[in-house]
N, C-alpha and C. Protein backbone atom coordinates (compact mmCIF):
# COMPACT_ATOMS: atom_id res chain seq x y z
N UNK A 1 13.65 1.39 1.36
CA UNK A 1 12.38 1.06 0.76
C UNK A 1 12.24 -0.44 0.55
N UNK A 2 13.27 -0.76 0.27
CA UNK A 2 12.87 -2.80 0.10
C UNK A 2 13.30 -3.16 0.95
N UNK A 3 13.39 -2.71 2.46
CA UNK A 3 13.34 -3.70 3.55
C UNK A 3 12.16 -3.14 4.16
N UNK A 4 11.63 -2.52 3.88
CA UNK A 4 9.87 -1.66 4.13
C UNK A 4 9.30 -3.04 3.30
N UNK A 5 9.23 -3.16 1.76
CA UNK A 5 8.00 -3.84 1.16
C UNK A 5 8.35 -5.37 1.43
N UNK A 6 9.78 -5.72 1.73
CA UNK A 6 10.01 -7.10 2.02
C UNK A 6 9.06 -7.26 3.46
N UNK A 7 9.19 -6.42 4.69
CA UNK A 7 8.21 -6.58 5.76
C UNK A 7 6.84 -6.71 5.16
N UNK A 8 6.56 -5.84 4.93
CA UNK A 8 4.64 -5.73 4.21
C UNK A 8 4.27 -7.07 3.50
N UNK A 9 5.84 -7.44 2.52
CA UNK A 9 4.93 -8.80 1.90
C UNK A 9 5.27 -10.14 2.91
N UNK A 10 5.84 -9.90 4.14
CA UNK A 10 5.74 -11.21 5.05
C UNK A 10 5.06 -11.31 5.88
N UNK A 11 4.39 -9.97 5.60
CA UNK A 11 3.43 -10.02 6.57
C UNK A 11 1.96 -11.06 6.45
N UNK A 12 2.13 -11.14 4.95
CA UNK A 12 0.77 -12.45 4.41
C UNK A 12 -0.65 -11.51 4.38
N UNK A 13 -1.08 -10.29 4.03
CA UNK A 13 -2.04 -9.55 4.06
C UNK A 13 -2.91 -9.72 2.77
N UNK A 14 -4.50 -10.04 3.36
CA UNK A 14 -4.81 -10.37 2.14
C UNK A 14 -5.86 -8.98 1.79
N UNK A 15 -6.38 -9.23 0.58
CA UNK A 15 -7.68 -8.34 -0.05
C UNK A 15 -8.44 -7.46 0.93
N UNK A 16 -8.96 -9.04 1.29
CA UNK A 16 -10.09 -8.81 2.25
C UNK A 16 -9.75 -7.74 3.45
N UNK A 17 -8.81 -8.35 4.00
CA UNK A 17 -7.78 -7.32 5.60
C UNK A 17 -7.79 -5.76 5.00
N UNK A 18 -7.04 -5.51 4.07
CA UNK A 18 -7.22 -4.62 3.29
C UNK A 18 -8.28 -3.75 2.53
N UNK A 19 -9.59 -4.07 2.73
CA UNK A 19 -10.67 -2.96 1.66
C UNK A 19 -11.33 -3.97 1.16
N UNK A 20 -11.13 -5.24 0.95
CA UNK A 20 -11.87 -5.94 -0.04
C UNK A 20 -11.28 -5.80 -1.68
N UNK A 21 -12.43 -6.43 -2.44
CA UNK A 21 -11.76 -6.23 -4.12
C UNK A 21 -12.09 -4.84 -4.57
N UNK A 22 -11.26 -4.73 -4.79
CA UNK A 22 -11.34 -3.17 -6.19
C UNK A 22 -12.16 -3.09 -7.51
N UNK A 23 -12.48 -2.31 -7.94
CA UNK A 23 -12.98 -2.21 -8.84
C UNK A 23 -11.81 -2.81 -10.61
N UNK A 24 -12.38 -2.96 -11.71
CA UNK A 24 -11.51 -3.28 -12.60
C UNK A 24 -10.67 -2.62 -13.02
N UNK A 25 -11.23 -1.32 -13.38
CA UNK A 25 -10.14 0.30 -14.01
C UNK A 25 -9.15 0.18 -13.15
N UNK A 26 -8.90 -0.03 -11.37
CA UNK A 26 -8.16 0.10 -10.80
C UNK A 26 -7.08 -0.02 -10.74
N UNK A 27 -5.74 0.51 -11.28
CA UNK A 27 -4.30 -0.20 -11.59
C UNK A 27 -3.44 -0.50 -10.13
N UNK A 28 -3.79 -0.51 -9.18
CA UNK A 28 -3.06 -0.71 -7.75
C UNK A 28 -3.99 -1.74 -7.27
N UNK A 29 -2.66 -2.80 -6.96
CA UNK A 29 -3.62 -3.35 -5.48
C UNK A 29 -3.25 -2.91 -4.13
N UNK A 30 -4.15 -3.31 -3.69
CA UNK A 30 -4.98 -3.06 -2.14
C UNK A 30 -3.22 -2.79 -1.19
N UNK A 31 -2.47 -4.17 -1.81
CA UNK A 31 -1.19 -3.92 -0.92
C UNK A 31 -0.12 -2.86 -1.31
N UNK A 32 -0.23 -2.21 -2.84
CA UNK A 32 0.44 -1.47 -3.25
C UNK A 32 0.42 -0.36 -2.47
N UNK A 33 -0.98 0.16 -2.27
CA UNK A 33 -1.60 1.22 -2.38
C UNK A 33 -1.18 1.56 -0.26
N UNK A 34 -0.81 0.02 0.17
CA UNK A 34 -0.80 0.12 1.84
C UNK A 34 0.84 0.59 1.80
N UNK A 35 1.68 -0.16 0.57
CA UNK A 35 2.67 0.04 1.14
C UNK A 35 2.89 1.82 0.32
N UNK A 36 2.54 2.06 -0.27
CA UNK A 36 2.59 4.18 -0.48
C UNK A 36 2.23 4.34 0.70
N UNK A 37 1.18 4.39 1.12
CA UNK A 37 1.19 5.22 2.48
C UNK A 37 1.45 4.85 3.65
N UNK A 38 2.77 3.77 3.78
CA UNK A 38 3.16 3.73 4.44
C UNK A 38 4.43 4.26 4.12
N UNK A 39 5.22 4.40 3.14
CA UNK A 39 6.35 5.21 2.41
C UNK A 39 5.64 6.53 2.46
N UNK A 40 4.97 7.08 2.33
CA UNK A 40 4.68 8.39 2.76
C UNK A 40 5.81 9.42 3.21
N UNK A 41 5.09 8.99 4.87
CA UNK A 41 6.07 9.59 5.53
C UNK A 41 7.59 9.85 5.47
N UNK A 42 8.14 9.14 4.87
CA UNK A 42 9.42 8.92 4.73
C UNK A 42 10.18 9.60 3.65
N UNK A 43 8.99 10.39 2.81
CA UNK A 43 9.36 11.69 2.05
C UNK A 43 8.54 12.75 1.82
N UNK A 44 8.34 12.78 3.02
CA UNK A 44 7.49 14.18 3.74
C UNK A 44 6.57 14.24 2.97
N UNK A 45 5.65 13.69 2.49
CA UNK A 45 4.56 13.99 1.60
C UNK A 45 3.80 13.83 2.75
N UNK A 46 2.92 15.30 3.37
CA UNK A 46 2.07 15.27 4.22
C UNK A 46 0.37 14.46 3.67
N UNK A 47 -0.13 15.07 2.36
CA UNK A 47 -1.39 14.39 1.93
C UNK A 47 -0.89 13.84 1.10
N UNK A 48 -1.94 13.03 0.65
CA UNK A 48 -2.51 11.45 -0.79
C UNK A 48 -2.31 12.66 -1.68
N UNK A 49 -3.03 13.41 -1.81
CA UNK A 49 -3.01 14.55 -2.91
C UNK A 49 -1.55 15.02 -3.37
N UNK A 50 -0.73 15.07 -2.80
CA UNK A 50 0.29 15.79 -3.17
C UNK A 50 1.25 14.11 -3.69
């Protein structure tokens, strides 16, 4: 898992690339939220939902 988010954060990805800004309530950012579903797979969690 931290040679997964060490890639994602060298990758230099901003807001914008990502969705744009979030709303305020929102507790994830844009890159958090890229690197879960990209960890996903990697413990069989087929949907977001589960």
């Amino acid at each position: 898992m931290e040679a997964l988010t060490k890639l994602v954060e060298s990758l230099s990805v901003d807001n914008k690339s990502l969705g744009g800004d979030k709303r305020v309530n929102c507790r994830l950012t844009n890159i958090q939220i890229f690197q879960l579903l990209l960890l996903m797979p990697f413990f069989a969690v087929r949907e977001f939902s589960h």
